[in-house]
PDB file of N, CA and C in Angstrom:
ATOM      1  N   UNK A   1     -38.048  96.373  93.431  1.00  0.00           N
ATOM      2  CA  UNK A   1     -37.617  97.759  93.498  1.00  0.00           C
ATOM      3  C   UNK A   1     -37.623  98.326  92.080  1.00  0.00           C
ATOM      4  N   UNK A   2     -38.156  99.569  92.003  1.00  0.00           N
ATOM      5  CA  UNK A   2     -38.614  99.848  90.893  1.00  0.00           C
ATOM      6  C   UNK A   2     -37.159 101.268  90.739  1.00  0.00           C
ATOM      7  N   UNK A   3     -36.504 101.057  89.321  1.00  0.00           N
ATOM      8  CA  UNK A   3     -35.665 102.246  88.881  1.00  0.00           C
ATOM      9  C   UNK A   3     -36.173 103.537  88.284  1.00  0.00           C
ATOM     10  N   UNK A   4     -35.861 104.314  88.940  1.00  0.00           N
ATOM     11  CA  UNK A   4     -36.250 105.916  88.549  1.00  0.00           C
ATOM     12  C   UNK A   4     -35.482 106.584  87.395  1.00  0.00           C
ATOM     13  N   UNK A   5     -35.939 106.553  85.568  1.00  0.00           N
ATOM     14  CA  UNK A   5     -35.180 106.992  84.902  1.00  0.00           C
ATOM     15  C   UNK A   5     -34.975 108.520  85.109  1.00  0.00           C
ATOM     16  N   UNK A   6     -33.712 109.369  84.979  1.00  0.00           N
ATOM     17  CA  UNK A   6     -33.619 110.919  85.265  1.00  0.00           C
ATOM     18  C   UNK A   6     -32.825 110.921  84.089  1.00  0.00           C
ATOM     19  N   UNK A   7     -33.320 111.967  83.351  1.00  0.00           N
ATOM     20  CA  UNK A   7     -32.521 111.875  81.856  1.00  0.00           C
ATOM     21  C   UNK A   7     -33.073 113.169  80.994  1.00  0.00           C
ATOM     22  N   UNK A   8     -32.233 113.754  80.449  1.00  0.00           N
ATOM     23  CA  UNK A   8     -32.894 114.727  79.321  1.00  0.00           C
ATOM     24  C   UNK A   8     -32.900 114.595  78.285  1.00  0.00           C
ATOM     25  N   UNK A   9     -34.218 114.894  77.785  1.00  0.00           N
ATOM     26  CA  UNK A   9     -34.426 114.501  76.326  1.00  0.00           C
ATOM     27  C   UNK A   9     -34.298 115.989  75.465  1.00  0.00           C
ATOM     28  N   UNK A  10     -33.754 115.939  74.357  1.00  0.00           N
ATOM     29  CA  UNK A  10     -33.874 117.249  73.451  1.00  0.00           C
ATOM     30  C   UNK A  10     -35.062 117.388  73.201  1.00  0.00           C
ATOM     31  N   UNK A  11     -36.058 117.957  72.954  1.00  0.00           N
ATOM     32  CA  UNK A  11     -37.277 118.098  72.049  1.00  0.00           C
ATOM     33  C   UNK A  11     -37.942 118.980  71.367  1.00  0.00           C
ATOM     34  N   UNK A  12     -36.817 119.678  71.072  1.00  0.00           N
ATOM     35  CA  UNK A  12     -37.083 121.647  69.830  1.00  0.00           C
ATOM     36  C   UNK A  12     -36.080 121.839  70.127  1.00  0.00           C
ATOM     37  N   UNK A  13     -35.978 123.403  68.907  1.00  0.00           N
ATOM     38  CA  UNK A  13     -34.657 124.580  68.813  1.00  0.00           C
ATOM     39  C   UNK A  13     -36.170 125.634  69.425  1.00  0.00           C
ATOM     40  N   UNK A  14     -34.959 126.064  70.232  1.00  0.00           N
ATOM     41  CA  UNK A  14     -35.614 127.334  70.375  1.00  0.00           C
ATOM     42  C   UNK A  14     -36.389 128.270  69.584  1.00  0.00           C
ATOM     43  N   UNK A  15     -36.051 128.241  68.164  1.00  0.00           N
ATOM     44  CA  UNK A  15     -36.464 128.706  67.564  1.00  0.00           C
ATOM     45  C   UNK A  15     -37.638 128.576  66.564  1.00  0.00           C
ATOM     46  N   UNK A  16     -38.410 126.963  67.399  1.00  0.00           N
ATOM     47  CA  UNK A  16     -39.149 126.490  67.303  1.00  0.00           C
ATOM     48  C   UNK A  16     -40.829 127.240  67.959  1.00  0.00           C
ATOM     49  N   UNK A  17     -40.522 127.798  69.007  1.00  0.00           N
ATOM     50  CA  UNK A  17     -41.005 128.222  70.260  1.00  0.00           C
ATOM     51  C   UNK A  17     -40.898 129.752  70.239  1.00  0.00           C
ATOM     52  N   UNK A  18     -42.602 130.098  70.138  1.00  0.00           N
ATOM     53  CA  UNK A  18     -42.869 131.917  69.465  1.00  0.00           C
ATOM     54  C   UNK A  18     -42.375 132.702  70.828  1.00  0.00           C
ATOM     55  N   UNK A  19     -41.565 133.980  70.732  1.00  0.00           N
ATOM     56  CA  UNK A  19     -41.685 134.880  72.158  1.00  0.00           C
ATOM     57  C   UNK A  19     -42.932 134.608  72.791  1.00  0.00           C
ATOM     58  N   UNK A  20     -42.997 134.962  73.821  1.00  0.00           N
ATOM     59  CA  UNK A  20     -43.901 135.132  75.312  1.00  0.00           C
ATOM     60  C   UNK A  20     -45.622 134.149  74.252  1.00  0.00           C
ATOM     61  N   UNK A  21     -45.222 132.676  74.327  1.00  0.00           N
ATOM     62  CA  UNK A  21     -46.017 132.190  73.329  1.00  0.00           C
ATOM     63  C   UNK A  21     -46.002 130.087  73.538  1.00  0.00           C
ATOM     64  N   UNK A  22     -46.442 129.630  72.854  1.00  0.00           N
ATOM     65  CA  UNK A  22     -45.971 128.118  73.259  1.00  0.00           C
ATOM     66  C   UNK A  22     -46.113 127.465  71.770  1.00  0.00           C
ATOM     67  N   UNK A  23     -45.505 126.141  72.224  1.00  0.00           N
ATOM     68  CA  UNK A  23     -46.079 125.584  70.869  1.00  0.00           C
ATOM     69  C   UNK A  23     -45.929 123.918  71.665  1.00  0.00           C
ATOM     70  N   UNK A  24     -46.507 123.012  70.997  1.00  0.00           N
ATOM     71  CA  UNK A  24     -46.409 121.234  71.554  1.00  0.00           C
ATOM     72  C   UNK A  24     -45.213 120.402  71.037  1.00  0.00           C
ATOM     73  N   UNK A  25     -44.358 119.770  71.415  1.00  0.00           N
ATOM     74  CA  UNK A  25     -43.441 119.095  71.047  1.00  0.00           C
ATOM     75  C   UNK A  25     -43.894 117.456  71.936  1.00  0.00           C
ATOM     76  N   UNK A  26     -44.358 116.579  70.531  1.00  0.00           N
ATOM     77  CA  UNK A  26     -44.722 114.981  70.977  1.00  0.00           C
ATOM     78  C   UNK A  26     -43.289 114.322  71.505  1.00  0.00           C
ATOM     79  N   UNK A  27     -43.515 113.715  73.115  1.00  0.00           N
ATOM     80  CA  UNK A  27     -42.589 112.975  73.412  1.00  0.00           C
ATOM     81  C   UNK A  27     -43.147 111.601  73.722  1.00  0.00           C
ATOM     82  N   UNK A  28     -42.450 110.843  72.715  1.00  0.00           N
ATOM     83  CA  UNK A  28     -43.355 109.659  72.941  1.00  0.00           C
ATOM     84  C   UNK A  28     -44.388 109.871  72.496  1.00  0.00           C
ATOM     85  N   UNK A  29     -45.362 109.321  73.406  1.00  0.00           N
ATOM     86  CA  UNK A  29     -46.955 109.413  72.768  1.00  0.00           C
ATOM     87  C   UNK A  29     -47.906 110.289  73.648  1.00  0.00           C
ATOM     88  N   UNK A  30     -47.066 110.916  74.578  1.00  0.00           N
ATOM     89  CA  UNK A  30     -47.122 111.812  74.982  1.00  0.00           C
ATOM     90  C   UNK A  30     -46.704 113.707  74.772  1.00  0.00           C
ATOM     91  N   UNK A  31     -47.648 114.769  74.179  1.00  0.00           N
ATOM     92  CA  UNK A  31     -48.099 116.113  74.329  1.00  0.00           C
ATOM     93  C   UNK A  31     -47.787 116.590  75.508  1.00  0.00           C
ATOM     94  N   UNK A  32     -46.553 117.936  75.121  1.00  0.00           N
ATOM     95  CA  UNK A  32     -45.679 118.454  75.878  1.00  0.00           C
ATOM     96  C   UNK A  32     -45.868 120.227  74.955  1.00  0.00           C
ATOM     97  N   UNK A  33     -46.493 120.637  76.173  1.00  0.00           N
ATOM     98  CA  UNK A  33     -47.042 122.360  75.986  1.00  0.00           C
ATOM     99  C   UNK A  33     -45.437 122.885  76.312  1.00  0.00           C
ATOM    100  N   UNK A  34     -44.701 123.918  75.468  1.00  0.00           N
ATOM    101  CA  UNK A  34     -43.343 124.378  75.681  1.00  0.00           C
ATOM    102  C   UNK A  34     -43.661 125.866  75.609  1.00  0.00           C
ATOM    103  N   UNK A  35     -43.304 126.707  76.692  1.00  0.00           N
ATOM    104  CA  UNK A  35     -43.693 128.356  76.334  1.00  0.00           C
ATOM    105  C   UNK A  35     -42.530 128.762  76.444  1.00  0.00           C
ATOM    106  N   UNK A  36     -41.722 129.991  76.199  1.00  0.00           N
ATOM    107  CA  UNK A  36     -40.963 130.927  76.251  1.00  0.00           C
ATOM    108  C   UNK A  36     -41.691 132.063  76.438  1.00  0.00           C
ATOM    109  N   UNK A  37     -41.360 132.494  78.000  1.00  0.00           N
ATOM    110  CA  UNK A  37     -42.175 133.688  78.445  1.00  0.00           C
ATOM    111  C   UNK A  37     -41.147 134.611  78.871  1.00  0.00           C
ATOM    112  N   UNK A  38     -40.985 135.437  77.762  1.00  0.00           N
ATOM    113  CA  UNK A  38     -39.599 136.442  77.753  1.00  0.00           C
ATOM    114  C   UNK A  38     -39.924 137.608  78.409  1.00  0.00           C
ATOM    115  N   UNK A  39     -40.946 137.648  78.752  1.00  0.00           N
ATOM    116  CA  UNK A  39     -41.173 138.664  79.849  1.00  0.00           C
ATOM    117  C   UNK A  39     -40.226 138.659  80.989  1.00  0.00           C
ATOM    118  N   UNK A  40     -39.760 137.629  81.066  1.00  0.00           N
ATOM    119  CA  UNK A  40     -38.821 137.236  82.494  1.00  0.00           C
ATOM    120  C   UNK A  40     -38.025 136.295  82.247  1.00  0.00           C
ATOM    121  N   UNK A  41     -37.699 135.750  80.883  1.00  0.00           N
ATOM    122  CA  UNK A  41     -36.584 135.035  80.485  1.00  0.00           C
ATOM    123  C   UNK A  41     -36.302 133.548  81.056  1.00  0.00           C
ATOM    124  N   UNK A  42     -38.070 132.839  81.347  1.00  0.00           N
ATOM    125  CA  UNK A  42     -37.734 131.608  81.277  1.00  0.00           C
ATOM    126  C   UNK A  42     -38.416 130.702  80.389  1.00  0.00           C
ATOM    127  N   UNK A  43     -38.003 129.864  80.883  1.00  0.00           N
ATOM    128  CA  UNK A  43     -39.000 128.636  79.743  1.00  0.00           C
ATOM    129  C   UNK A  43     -39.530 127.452  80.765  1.00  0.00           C
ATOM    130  N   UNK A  44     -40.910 126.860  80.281  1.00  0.00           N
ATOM    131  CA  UNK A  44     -41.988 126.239  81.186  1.00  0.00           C
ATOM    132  C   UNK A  44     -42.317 125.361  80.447  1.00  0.00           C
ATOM    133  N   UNK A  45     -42.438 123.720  80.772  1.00  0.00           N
ATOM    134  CA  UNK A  45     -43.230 122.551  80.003  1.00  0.00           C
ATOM    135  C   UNK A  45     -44.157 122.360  80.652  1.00  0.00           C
ATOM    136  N   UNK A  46     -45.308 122.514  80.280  1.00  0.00           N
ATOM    137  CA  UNK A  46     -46.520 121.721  80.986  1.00  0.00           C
ATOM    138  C   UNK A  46     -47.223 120.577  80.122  1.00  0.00           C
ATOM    139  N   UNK A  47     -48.252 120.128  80.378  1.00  0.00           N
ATOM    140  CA  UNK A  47     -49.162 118.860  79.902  1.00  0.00           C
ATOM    141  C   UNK A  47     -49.741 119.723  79.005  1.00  0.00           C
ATOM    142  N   UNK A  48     -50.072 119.226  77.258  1.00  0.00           N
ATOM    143  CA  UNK A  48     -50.606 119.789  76.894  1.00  0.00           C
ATOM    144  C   UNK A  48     -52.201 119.411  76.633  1.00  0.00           C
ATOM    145  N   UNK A  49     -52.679 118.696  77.527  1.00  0.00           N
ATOM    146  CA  UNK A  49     -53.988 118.288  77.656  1.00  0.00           C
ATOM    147  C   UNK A  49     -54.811 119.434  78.978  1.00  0.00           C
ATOM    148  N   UNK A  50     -56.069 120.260  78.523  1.00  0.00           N
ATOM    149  CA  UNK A  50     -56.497 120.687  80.001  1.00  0.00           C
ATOM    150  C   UNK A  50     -57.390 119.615  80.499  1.00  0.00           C
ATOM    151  N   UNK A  51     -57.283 119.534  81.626  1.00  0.00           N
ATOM    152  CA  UNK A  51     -58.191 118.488  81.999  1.00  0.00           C
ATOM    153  C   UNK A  51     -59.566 119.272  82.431  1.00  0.00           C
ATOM    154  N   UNK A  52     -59.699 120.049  81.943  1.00  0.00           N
ATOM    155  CA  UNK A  52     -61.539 120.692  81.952  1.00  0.00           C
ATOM    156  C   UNK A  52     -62.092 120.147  81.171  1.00  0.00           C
ATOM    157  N   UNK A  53     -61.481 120.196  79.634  1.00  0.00           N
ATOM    158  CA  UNK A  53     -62.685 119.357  79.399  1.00  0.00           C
ATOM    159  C   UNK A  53     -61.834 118.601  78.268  1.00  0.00           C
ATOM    160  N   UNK A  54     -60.807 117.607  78.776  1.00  0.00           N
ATOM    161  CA  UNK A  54     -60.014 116.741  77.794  1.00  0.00           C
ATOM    162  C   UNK A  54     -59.039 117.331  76.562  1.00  0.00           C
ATOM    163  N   UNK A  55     -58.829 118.525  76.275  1.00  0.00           N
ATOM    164  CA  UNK A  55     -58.767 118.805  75.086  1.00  0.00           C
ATOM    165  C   UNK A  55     -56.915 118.920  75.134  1.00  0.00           C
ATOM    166  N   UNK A  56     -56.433 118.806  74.008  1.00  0.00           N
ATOM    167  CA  UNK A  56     -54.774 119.389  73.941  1.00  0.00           C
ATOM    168  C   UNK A  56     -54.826 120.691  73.030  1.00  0.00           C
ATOM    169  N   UNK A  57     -54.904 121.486  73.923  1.00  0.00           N
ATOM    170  CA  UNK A  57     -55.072 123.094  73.496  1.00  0.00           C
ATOM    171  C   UNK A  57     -53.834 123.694  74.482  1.00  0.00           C
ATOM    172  N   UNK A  58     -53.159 123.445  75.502  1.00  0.00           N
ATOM    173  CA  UNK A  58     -52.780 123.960  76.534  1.00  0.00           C
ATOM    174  C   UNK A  58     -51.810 125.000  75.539  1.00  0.00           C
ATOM    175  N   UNK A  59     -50.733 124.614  74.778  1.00  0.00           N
ATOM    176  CA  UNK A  59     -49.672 125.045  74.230  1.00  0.00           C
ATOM    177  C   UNK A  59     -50.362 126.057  73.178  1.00  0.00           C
ATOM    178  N   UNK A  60     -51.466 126.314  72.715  1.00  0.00           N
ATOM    179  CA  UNK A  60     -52.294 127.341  72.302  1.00  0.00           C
ATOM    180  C   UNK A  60     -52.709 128.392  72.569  1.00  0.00           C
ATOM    181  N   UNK A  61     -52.833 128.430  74.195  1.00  0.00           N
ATOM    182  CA  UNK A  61     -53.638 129.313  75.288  1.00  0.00           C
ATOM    183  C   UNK A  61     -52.102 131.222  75.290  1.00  0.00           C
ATOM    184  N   UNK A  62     -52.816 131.660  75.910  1.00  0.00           N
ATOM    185  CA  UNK A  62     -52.444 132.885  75.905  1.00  0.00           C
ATOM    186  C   UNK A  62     -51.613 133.064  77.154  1.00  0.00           C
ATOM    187  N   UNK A  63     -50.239 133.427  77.490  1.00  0.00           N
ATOM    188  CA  UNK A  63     -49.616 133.445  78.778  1.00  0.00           C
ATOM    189  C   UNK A  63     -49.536 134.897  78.843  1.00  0.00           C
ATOM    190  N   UNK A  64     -49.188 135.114  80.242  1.00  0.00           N
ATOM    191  CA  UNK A  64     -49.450 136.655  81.391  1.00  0.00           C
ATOM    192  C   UNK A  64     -48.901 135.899  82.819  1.00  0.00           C
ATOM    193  N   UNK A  65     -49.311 136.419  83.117  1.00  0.00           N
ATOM    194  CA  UNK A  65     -49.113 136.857  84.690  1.00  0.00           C
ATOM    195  C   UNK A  65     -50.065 137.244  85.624  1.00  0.00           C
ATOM    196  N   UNK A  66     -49.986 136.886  86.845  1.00  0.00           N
ATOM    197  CA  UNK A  66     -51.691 136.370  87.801  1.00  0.00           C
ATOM    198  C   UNK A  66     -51.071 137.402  89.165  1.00  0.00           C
ATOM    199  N   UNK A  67     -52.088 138.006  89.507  1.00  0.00           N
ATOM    200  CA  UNK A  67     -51.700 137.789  91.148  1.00  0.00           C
ATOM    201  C   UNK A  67     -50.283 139.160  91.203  1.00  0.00           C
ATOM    202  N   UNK A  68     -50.225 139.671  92.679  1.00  0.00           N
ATOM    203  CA  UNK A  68     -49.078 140.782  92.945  1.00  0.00           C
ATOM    204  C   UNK A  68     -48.000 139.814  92.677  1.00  0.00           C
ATOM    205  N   UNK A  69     -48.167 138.862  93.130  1.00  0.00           N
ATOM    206  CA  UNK A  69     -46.431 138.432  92.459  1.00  0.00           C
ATOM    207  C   UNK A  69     -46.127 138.117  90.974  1.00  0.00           C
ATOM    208  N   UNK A  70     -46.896 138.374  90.244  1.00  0.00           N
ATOM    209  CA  UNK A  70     -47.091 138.543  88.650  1.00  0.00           C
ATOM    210  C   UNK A  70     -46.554 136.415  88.372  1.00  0.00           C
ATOM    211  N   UNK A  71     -47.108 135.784  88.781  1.00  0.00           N
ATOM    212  CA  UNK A  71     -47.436 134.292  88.521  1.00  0.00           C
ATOM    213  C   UNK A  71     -47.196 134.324  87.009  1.00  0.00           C
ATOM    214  N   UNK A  72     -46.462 133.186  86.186  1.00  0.00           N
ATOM    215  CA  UNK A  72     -46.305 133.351  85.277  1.00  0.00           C
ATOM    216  C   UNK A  72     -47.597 132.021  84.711  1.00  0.00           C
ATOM    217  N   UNK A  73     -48.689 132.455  84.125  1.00  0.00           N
ATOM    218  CA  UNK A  73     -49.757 131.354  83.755  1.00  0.00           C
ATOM    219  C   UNK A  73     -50.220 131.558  82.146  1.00  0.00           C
ATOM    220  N   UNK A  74     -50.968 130.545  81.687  1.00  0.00           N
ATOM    221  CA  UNK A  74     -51.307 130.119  80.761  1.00  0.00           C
ATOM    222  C   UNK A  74     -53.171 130.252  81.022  1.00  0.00           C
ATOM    223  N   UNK A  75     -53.528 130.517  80.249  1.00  0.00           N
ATOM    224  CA  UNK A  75     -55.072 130.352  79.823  1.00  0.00           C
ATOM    225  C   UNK A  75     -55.369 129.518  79.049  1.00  0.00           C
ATOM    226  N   UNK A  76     -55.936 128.334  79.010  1.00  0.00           N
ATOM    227  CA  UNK A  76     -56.562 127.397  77.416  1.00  0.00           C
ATOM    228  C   UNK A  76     -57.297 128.141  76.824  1.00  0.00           C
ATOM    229  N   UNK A  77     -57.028 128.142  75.420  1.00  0.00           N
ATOM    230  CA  UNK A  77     -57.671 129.016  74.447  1.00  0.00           C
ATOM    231  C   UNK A  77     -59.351 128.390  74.328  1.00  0.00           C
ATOM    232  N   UNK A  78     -59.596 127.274  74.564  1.00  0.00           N
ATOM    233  CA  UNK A  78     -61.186 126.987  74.582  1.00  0.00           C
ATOM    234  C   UNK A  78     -62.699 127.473  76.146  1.00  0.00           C
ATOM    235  N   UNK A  79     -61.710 127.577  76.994  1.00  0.00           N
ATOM    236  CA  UNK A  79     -62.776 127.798  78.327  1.00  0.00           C
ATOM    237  C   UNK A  79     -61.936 128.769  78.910  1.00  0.00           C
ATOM    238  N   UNK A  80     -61.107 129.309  79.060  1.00  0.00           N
ATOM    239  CA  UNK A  80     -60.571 130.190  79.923  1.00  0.00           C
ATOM    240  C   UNK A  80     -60.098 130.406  81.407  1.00  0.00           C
ATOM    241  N   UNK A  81     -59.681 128.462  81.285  1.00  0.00           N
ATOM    242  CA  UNK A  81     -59.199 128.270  82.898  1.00  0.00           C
ATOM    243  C   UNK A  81     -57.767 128.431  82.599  1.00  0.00           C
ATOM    244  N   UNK A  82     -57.584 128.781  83.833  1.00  0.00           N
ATOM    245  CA  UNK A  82     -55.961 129.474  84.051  1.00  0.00           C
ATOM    246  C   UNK A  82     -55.043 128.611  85.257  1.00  0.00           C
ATOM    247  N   UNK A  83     -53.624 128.569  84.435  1.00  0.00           N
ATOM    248  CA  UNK A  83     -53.074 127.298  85.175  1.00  0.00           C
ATOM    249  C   UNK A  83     -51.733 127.554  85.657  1.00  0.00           C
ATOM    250  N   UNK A  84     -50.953 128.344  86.450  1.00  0.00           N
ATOM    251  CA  UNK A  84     -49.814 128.327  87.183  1.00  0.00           C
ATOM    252  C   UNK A  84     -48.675 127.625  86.040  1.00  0.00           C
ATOM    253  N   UNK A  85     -47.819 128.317  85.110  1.00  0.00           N
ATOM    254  CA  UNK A  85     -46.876 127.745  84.314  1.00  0.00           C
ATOM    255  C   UNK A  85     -45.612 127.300  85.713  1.00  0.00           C
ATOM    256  N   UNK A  86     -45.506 127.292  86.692  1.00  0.00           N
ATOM    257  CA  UNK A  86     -44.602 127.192  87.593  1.00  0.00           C
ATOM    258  C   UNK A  86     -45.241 125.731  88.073  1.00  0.00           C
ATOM    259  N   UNK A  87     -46.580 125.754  88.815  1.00  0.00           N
ATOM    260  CA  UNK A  87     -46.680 124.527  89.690  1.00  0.00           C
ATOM    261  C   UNK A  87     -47.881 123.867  89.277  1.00  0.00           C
ATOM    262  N   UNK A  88     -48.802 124.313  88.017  1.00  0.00           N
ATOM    263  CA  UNK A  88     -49.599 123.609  87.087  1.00  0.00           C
ATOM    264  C   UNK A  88     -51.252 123.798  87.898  1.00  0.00           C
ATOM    265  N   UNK A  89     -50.762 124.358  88.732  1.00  0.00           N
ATOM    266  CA  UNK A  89     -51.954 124.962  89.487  1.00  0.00           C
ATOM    267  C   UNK A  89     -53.037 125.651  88.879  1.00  0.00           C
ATOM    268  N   UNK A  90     -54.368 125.052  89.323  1.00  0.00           N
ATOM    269  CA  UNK A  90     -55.458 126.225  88.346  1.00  0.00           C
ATOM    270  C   UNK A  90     -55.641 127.219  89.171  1.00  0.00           C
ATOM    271  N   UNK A  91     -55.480 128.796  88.743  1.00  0.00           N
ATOM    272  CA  UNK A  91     -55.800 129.865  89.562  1.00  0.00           C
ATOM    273  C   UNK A  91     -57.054 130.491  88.829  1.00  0.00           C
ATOM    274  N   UNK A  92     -57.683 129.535  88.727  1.00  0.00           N
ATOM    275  CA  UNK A  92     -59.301 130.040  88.036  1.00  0.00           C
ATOM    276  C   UNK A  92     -60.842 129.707  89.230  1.00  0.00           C
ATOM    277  N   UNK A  93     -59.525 129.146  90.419  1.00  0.00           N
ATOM    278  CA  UNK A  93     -60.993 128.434  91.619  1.00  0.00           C
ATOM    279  C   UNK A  93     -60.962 127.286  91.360  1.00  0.00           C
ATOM    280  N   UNK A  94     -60.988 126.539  90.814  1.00  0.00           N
ATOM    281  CA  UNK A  94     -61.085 125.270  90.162  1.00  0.00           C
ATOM    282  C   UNK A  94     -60.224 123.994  90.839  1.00  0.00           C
ATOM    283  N   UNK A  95     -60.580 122.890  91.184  1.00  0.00           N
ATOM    284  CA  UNK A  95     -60.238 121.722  91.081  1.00  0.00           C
ATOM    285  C   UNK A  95     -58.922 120.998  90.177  1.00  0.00           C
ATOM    286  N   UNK A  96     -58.486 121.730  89.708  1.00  0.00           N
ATOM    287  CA  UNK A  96     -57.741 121.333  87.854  1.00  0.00           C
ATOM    288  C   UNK A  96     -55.877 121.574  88.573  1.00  0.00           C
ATOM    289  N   UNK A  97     -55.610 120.456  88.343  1.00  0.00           N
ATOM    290  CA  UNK A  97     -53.995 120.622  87.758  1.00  0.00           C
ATOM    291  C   UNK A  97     -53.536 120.223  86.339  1.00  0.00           C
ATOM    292  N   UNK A  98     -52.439 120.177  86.068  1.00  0.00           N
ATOM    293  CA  UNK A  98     -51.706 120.198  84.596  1.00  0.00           C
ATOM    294  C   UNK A  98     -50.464 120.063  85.468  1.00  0.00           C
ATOM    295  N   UNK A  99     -49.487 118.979  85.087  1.00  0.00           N
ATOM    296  CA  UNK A  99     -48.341 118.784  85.069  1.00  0.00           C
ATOM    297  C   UNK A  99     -47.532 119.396  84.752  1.00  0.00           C
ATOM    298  N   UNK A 100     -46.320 119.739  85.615  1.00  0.00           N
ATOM    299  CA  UNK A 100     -45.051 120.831  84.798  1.00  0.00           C
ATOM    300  C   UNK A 100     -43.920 119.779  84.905  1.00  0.00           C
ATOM    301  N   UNK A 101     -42.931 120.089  83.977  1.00  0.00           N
ATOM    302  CA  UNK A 101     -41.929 119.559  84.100  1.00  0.00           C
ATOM    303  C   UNK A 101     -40.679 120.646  83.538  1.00  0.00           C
ATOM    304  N   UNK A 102     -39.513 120.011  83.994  1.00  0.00           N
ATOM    305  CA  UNK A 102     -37.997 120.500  84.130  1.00  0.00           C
ATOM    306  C   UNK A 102     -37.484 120.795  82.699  1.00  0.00           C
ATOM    307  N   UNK A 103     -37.493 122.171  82.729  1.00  0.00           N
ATOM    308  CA  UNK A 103     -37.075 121.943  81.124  1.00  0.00           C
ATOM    309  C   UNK A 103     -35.557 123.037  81.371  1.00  0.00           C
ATOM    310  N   UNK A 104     -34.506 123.020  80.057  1.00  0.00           N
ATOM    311  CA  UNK A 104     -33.272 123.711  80.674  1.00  0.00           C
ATOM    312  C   UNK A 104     -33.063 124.141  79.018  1.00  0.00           C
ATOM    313  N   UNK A 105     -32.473 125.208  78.822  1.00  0.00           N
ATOM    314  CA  UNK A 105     -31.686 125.841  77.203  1.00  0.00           C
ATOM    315  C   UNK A 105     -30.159 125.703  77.308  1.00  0.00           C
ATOM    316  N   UNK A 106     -29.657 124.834  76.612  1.00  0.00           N
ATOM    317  CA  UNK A 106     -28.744 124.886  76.085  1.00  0.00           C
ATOM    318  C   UNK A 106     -28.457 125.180  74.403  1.00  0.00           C
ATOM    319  N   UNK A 107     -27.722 126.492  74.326  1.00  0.00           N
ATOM    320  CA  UNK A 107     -27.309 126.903  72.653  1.00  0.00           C
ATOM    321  C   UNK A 107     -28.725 127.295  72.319  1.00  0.00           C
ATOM    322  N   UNK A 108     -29.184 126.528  71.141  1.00  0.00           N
ATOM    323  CA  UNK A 108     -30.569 126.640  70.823  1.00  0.00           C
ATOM    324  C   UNK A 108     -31.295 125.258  71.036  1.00  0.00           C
ATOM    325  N   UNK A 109     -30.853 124.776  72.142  1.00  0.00           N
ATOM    326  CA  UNK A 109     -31.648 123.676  72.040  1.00  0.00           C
ATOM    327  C   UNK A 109     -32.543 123.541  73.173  1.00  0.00           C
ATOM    328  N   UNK A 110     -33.954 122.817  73.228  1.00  0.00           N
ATOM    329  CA  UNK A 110     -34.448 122.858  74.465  1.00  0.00           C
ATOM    330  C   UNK A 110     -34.518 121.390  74.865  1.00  0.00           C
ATOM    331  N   UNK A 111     -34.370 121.284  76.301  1.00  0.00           N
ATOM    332  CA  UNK A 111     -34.152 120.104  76.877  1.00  0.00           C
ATOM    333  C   UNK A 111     -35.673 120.114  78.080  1.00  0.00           C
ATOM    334  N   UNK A 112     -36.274 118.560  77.941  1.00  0.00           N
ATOM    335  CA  UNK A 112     -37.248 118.236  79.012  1.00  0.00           C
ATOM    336  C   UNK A 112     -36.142 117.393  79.771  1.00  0.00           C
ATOM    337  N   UNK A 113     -36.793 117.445  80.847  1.00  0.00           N
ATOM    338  CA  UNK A 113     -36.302 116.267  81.957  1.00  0.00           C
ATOM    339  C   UNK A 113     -37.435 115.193  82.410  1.00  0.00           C
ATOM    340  N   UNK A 114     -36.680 113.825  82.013  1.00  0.00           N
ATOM    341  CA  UNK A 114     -38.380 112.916  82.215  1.00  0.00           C
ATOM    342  C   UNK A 114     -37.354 111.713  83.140  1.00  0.00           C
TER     343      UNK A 114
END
């Protein structure tokens, strides 16, 4: 039987992390894309690798909003596939996910959940 760690890790100050913008915070040896999209006052971790074409650009890419329900997404700044900051979904047609994970603000601090 295998144990399921649930735990939060700190990994930036907020003030690390540009308005409606991202930046990468290494956990482990693992690249963690962090946005603050103050358009709507949340915050989103995704993978910062796209898997189009291998690269860790994700936390680079340009965020907006998709679709009548204004989807809060990310673009990779190298090809211009577009990825659901909520469920890592590509809304470009595409085959492509990207991992999201649980992230929470406390004070100025930002917390992943792994």
């Amino acid at each position: 039987m295998s144990t399921i760690v649930d735990t939060w890790v700190k990994v930036c100050k907020t003030s690390d992390i540009p308005e409606n913008g991202g930046a990468c915070a290494l956990l482990g040896d693992k690249q963690i894309a962090i946005f603050n999209y103050t358009i709507t006052n949340e915050w989103f971790a995704t993978d910062n690798l796209c898997p189009h074409k291998q690269q860790m650009a994700i936390s680079r890419g340009m965020i907006g909003s998709h679709g009548e329900e204004c989807e809060p997404k990310v673009a990779c700044p190298f090809h211009k596939k577009t990825f659901s900051l909520k469920s890592g979904e590509c809304l470009s047609g595409d085959d492509y996910k990207i991992n999201t994970y649980e992230i929470k603000i406390e004070g100025d601090d930002v917390y992943l959940r792994v």
